[in-house]
C-alpha atoms as a PDB file:
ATOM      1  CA  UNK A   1      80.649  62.770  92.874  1.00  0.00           C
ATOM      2  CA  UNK A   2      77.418  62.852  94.946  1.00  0.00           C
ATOM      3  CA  UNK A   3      79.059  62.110  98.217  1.00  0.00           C
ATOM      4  CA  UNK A   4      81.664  65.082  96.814  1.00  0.00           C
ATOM      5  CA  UNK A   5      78.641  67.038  96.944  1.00  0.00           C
ATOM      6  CA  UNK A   6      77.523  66.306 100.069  1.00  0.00           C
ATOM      7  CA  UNK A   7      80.526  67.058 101.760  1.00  0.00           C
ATOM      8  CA  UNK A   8      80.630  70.115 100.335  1.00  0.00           C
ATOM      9  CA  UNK A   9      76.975  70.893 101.503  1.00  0.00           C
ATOM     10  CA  UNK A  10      77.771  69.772 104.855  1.00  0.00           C
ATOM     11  CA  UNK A  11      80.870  72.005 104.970  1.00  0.00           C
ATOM     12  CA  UNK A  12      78.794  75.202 103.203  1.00  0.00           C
ATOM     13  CA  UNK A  13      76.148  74.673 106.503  1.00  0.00           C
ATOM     14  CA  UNK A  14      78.656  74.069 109.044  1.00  0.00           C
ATOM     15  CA  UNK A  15      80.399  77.219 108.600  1.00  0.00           C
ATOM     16  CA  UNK A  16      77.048  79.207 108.218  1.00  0.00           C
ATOM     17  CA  UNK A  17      75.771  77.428 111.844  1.00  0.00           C
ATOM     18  CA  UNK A  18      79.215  78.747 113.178  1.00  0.00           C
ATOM     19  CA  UNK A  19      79.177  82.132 111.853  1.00  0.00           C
ATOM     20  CA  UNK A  20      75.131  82.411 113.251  1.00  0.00           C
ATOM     21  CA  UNK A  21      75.894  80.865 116.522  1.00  0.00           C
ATOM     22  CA  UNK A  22      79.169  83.166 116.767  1.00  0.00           C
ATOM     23  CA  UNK A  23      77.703  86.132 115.977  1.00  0.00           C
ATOM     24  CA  UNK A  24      74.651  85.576 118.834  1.00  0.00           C
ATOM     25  CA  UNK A  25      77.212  84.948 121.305  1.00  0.00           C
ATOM     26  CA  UNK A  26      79.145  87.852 120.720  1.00  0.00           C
ATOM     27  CA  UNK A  27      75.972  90.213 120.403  1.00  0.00           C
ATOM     28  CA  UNK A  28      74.644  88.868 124.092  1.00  0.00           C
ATOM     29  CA  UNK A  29      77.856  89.220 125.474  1.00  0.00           C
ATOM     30  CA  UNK A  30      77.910  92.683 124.253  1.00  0.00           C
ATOM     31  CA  UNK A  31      74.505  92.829 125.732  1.00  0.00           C
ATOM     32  CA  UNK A  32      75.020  91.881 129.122  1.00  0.00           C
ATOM     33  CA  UNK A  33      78.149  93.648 129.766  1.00  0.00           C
ATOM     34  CA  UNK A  34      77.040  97.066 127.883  1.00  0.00           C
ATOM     35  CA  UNK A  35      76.521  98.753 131.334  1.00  0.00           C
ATOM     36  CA  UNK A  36      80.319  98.648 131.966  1.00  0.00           C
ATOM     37  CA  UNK A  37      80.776 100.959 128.594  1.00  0.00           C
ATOM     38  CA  UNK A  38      80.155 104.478 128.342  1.00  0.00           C
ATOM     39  CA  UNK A  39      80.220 105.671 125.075  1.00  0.00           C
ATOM     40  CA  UNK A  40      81.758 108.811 124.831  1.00  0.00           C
ATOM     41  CA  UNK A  41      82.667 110.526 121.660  1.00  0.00           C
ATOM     42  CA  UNK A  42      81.870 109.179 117.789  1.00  0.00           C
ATOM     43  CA  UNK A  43      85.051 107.293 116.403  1.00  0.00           C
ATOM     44  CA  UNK A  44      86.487 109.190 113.543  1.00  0.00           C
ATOM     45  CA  UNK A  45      87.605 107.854 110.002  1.00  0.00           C
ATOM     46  CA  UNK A  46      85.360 104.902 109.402  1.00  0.00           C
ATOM     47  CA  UNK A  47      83.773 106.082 106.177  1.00  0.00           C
ATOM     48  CA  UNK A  48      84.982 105.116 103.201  1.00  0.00           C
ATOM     49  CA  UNK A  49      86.437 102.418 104.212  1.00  0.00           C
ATOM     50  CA  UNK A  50      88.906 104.068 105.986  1.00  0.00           C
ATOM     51  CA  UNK A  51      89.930 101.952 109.529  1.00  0.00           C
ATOM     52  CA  UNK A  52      90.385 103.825 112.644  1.00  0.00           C
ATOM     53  CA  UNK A  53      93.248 102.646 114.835  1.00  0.00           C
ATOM     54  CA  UNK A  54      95.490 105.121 117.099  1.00  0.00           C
ATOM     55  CA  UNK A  55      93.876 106.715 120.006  1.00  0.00           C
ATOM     56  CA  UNK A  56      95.953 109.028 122.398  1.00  0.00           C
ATOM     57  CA  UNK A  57      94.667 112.129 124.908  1.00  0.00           C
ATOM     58  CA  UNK A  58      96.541 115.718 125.377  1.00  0.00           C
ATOM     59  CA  UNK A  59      95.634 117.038 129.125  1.00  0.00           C
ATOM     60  CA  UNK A  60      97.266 120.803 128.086  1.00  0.00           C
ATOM     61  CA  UNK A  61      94.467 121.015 125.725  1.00  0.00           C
ATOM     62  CA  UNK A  62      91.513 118.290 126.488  1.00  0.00           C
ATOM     63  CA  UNK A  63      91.417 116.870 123.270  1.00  0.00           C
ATOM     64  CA  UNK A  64      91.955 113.137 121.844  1.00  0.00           C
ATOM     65  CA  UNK A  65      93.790 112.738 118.807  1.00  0.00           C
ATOM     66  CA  UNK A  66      93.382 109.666 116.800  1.00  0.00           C
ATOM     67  CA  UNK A  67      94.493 108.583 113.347  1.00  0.00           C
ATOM     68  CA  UNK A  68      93.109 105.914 110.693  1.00  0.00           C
ATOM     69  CA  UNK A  69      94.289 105.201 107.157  1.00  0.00           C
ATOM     70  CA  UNK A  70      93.587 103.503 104.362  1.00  0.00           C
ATOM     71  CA  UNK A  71      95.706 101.694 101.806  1.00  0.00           C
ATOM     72  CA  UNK A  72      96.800 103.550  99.060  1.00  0.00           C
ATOM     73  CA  UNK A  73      95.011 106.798 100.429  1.00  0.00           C
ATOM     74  CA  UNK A  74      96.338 109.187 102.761  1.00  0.00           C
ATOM     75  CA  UNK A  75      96.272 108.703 105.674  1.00  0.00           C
ATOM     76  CA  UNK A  76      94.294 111.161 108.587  1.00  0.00           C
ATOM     77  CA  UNK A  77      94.381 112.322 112.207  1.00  0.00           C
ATOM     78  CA  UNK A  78      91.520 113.461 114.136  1.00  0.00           C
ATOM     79  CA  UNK A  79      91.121 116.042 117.068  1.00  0.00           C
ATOM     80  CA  UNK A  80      88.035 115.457 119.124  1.00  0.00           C
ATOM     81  CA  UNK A  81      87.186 117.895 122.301  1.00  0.00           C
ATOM     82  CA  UNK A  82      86.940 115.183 125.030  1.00  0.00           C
ATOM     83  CA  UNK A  83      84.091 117.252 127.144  1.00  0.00           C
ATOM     84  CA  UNK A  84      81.867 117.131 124.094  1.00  0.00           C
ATOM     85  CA  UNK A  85      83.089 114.463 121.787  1.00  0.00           C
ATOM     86  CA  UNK A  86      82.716 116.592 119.181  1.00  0.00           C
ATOM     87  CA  UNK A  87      85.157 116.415 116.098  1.00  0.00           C
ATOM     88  CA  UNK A  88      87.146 120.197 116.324  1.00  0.00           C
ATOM     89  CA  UNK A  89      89.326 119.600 112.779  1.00  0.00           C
ATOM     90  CA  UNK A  90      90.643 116.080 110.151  1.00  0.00           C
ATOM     91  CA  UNK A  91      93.900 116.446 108.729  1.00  0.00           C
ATOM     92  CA  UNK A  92      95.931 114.695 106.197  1.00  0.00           C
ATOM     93  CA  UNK A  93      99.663 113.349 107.303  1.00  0.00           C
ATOM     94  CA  UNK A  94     102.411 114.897 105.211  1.00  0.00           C
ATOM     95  CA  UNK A  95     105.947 113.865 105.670  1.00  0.00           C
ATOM     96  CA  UNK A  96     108.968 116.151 105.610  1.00  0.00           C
ATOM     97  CA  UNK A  97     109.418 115.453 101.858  1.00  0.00           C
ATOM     98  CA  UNK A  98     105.667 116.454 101.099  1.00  0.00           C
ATOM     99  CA  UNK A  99     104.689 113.116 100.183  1.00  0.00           C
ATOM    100  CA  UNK A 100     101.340 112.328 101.577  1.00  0.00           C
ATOM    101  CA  UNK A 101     101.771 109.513 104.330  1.00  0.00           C
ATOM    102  CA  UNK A 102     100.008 106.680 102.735  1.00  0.00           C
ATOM    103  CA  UNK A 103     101.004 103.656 105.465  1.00  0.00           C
ATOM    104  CA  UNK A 104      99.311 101.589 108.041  1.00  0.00           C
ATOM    105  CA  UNK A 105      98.782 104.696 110.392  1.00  0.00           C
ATOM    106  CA  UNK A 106      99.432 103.736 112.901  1.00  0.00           C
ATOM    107  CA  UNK A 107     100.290 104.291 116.806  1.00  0.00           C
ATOM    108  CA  UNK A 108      99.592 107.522 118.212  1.00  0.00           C
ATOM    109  CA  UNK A 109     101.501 109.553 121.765  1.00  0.00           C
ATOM    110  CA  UNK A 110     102.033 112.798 122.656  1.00  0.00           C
ATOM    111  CA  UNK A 111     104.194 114.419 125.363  1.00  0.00           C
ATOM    112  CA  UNK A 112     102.355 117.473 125.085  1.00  0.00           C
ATOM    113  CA  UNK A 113     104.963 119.675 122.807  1.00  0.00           C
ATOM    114  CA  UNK A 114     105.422 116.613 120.300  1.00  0.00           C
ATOM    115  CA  UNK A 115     102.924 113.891 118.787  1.00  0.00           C
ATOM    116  CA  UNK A 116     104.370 111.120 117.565  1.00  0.00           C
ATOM    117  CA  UNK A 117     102.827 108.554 114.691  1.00  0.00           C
ATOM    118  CA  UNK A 118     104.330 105.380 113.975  1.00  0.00           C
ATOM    119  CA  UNK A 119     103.431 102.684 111.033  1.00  0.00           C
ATOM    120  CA  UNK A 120     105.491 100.423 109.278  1.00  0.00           C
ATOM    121  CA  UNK A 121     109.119 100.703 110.425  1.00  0.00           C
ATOM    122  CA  UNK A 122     108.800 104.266 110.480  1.00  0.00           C
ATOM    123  CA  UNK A 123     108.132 107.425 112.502  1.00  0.00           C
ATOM    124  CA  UNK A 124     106.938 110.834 112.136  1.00  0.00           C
ATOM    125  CA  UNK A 125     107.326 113.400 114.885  1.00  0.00           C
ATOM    126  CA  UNK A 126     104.459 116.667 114.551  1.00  0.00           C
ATOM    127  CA  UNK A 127     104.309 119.867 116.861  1.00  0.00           C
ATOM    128  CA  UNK A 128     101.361 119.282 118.595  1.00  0.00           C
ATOM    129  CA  UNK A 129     100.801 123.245 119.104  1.00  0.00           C
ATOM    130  CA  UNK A 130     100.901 123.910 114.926  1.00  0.00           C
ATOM    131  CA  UNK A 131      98.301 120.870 114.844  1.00  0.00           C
ATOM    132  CA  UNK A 132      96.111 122.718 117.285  1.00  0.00           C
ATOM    133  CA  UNK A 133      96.594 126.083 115.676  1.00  0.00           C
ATOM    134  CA  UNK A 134      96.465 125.143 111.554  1.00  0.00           C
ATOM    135  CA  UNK A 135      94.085 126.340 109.574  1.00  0.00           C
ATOM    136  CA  UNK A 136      95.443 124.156 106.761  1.00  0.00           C
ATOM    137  CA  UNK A 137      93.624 120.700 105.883  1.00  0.00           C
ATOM    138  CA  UNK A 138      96.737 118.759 106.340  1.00  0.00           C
ATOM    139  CA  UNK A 139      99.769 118.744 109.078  1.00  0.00           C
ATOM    140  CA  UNK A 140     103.461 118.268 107.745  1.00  0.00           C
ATOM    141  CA  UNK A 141     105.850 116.481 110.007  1.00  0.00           C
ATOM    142  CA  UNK A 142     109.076 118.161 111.617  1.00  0.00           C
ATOM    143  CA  UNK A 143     111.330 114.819 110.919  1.00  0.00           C
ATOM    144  CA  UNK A 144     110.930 110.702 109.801  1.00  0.00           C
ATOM    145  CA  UNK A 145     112.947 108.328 110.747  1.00  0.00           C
ATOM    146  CA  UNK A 146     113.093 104.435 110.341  1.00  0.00           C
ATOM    147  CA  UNK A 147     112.614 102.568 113.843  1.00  0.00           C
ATOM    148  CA  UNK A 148     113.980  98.614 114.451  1.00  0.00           C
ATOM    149  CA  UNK A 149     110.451  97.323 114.974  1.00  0.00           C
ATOM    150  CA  UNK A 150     106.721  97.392 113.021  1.00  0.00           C
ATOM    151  CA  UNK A 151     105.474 100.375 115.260  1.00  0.00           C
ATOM    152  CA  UNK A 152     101.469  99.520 115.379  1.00  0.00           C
ATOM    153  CA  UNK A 153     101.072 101.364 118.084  1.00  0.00           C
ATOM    154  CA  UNK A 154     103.066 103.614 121.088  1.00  0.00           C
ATOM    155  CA  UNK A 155     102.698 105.431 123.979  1.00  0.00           C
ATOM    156  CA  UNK A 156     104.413 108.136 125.702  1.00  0.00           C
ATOM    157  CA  UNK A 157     104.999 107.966 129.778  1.00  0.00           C
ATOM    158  CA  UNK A 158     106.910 110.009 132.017  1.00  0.00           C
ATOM    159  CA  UNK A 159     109.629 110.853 129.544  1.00  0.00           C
ATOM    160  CA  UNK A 160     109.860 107.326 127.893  1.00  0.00           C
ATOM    161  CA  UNK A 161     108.160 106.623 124.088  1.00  0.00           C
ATOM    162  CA  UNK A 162     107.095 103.565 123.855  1.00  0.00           C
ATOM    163  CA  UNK A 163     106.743 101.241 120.541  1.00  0.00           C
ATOM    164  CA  UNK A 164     105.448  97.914 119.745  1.00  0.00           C
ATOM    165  CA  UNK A 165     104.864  95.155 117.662  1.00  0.00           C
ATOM    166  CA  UNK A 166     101.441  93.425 116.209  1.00  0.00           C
ATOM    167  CA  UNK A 167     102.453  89.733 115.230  1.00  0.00           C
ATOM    168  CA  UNK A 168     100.394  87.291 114.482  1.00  0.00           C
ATOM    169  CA  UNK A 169     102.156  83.879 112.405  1.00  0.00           C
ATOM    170  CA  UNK A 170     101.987  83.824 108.981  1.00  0.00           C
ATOM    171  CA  UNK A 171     100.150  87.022 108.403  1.00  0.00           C
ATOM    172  CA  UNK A 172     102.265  89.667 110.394  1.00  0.00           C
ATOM    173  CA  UNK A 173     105.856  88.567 111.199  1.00  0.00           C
ATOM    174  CA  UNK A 174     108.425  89.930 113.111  1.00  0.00           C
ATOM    175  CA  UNK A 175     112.104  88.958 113.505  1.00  0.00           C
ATOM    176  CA  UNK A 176     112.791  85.753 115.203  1.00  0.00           C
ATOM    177  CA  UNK A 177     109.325  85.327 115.991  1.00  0.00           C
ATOM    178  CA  UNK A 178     109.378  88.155 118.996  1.00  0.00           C
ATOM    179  CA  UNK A 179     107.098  90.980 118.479  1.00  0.00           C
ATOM    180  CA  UNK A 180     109.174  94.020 120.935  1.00  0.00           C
ATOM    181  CA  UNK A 181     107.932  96.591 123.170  1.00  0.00           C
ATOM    182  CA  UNK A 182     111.036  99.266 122.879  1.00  0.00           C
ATOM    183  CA  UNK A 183     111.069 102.265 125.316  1.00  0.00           C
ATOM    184  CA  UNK A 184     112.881 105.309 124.134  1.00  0.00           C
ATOM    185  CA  UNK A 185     114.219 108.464 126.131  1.00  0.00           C
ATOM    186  CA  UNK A 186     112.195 111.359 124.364  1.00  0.00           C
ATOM    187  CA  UNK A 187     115.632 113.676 125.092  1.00  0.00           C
ATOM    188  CA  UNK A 188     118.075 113.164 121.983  1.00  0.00           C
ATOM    189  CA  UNK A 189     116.303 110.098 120.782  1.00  0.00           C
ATOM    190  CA  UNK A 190     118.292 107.671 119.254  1.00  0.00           C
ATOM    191  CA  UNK A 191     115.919 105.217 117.733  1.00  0.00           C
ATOM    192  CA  UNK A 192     118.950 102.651 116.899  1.00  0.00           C
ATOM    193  CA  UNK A 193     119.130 102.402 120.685  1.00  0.00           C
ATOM    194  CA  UNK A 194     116.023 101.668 123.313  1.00  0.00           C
ATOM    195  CA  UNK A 195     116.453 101.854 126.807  1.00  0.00           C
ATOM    196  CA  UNK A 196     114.285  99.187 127.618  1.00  0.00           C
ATOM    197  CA  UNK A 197     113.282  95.596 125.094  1.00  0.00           C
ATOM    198  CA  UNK A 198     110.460  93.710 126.653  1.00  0.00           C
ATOM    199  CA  UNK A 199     109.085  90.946 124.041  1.00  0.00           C
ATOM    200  CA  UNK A 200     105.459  90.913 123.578  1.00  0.00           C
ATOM    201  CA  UNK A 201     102.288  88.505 123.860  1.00  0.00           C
ATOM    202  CA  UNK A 202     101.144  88.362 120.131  1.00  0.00           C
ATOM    203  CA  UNK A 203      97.831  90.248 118.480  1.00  0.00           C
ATOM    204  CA  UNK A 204      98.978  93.439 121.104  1.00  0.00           C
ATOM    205  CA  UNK A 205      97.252  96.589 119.489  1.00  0.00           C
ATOM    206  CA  UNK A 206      96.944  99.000 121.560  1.00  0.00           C
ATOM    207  CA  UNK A 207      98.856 100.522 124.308  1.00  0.00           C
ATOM    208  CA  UNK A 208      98.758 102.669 127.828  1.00  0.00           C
ATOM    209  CA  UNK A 209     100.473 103.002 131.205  1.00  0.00           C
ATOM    210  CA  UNK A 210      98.347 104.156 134.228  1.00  0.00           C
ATOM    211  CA  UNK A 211      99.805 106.424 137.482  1.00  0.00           C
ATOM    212  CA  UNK A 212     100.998 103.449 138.959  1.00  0.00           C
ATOM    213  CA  UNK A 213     102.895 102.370 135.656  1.00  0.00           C
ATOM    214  CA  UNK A 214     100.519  99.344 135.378  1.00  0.00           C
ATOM    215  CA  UNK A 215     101.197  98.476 131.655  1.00  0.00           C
ATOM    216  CA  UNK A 216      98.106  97.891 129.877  1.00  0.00           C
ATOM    217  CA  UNK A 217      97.588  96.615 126.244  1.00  0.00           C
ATOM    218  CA  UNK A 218      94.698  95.723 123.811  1.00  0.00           C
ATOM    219  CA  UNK A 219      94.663  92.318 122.198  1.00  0.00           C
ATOM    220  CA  UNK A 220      93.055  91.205 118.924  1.00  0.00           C
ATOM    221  CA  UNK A 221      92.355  90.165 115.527  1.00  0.00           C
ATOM    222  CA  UNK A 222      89.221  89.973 113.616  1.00  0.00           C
ATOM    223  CA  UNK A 223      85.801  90.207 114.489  1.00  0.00           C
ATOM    224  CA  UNK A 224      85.026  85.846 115.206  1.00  0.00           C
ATOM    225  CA  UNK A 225      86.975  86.764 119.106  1.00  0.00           C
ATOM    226  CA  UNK A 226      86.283  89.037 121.846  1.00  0.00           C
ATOM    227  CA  UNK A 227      89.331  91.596 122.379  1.00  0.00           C
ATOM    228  CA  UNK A 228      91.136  91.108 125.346  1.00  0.00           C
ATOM    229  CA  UNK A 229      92.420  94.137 128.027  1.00  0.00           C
ATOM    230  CA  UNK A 230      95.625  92.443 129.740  1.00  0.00           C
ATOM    231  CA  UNK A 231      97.100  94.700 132.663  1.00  0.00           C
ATOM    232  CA  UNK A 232     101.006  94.062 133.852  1.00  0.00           C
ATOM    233  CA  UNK A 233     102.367  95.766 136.910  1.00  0.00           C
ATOM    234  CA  UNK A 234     105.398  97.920 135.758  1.00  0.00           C
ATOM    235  CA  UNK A 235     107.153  96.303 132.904  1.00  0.00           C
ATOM    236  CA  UNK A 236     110.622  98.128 133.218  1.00  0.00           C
ATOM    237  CA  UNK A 237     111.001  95.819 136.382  1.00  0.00           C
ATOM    238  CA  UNK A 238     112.514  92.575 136.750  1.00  0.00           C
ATOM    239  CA  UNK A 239     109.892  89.907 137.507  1.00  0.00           C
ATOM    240  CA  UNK A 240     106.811  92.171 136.592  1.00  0.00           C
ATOM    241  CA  UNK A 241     103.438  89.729 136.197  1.00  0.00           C
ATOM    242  CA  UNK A 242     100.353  90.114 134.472  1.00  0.00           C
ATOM    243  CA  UNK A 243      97.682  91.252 137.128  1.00  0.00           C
ATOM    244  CA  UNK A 244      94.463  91.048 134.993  1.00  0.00           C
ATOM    245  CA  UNK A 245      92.545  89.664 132.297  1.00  0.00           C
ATOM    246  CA  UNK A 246      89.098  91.556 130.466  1.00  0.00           C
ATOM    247  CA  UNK A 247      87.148  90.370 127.690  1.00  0.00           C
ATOM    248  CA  UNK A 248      85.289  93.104 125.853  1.00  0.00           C
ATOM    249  CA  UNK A 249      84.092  93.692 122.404  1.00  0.00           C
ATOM    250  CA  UNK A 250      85.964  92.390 119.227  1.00  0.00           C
ATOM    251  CA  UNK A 251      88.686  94.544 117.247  1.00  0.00           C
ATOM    252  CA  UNK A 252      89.390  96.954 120.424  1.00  0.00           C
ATOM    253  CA  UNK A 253      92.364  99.089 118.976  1.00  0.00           C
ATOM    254  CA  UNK A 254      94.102 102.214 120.473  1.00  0.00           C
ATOM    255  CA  UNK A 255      93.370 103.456 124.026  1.00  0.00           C
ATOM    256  CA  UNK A 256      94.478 105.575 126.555  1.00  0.00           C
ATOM    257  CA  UNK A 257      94.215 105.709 130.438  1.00  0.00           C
ATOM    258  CA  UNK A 258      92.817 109.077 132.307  1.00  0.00           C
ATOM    259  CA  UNK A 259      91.146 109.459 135.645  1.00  0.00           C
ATOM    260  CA  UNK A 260      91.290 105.480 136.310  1.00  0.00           C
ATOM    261  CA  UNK A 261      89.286 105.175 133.492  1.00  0.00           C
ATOM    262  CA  UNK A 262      90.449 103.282 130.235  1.00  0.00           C
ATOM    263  CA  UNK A 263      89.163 104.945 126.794  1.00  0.00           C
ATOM    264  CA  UNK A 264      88.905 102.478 123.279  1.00  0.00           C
ATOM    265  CA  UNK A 265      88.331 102.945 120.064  1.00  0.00           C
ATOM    266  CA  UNK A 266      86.975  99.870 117.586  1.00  0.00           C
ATOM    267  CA  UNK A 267      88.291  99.288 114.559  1.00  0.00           C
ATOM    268  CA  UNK A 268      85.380  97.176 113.278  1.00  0.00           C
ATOM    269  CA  UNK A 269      83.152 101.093 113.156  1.00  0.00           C
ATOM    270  CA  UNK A 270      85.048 101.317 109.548  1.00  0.00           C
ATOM    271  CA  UNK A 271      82.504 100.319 106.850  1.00  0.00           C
ATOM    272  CA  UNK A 272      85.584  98.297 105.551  1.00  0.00           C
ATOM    273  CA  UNK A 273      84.113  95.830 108.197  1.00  0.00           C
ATOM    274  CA  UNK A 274      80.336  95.644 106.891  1.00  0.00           C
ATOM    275  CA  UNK A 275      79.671  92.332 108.256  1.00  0.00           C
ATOM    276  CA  UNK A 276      81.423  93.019 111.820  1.00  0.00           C
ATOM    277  CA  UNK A 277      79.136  92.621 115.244  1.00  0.00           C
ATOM    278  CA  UNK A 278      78.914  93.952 117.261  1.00  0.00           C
ATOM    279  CA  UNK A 279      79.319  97.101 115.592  1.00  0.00           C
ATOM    280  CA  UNK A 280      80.799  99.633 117.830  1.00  0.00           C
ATOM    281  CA  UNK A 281      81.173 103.099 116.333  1.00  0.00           C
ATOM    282  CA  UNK A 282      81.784 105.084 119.741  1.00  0.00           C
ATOM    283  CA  UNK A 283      84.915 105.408 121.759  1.00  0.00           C
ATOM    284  CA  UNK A 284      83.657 103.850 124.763  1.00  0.00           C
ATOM    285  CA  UNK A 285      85.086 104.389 128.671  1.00  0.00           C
ATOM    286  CA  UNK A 286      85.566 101.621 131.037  1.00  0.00           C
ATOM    287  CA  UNK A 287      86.358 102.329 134.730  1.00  0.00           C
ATOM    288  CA  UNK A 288      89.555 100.351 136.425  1.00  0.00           C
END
């Protein structure tokens, strides 16, 4: 029984040494590379333990939308004026039916006439001009439909939608072990049918295609790991490789390319994430 108890002492110290040395690495690594960021606008829907997640950017009217949700509560979408980062209106997510939309919102794209929100084998397709224009506290979808894959996150480019998978063994699972990166034509969508499959690195979480149709993605998963940036050339090409590799905070979620700058959100702002570090409650700019 005593050496039972010293074992368990041991262990009880061991994981409290790992968790201090942890979070001091990941605090001066913050540190030194904090000069690449440039925080521009505060992230929306981390109170109340809401999680942010879904970050997208509408040239026609210079504004970022992005969504967050929380379980068993509705879920929200923000629209932020990108000059000043200031919030311009919240709304709640209402489905066709008029049932609030209370899933894992989600992925967020726009073409510019449509916005489109995915979560849990499902999307919802909104008028982005009626979200602009409401004076109502909530926005009510134009049509739902199921969709063959999870849908954490999408992103529209030069007619194409794009949707993809989070997976991550046991905890998030996917069929046959392939999380999917399915490209839709946006004209007469037929979501039983992409134009393009590509399978997936795991923990993917946020997604955006530059000018050049570089595909680039956010990886992660909790707050013990720095968040990776991985850049492909185009993926819709045979033989496309991954060009680059960049560490950067923990929990990096949606993002969007403009200007050859990339813009993140971090999902570890929520207060559902109390203990995270570093805590970054700005959606921050990196030049490429």
């Amino acid at each position: 029984m005593k050496y039972l108890k010293t074992i368990i002492l041991l262990l009880v110290i061991s994981i409290i040494l790992i968790i201090v040395i942890d979070y001091i690495r990941l605090n001066i690594f913050y540190i030194i590379n904090k000069n690449n960021y440039t925080e521009i606008a505060d992230t929306q829907g981390n109170k109340n333990k809401y999680a942010p997640q879904g970050l997208t950017y509408s040239e026609k009217y210079d504004i970022i939308l992005q969504t967050s949700y929380k379980k068993n509560n509705v879920s929200m979408l923000y629209i932020i004026d990108f000059k000043t980062g200031k919030l311009i209106k919240e709304l709640e997510l209402i489905e066709p039916d008029n049932n609030k939309n209370q899933k894992h919102v989600g992925g967020i794209a726009t073409n510019e006439e449509k916005v489109w929100i995915t979560n849990d084998y499902e999307i919802n397709e909104y008028n982005l001009e009626e979200i602009i224009n409401t004076k109502n506290n909530y926005i009510k979808s134009l049509k739902k439909e199921k969709i063959p894959n999870r849908g954490d996150f999408c992103a529209y480019n030069n007619n194409t939608l794009w949707i993809g998978d989070f997976y991550l063994k046991p905890f998030y699972n996917v069929p046959n072990n392939k999380p999917l990166l399915l490209g839709y034509e946006t004209t007469n969508t037929d979501y039983n049918n992409p134009k393009y499959t590509i399978i997936l690195p795991k923990m993917v979480q946020g997604m955006t295609i530059t000018q050049e149709n570089n595909f680039i993605f956010t990886r992660s998963y909790t707050n013990l790991i720095n968040s990776n940036i991985i850049i492909y050339n185009d993926m819709t090409k045979e033989n496309y490789q991954k060009i680059k590799t960049i560490k950067i905070p923990p929990m990096a979620e949606g993002i969007f390319y403009k200007d050859n700058n990339l813009y993140i959100l971090f999902e570890n702002s929520s207060d559902k994430y109390f203990f995270a570090y570093p805590k970054i409650k700005k959606i921050i700019k990196i030049s490429v």
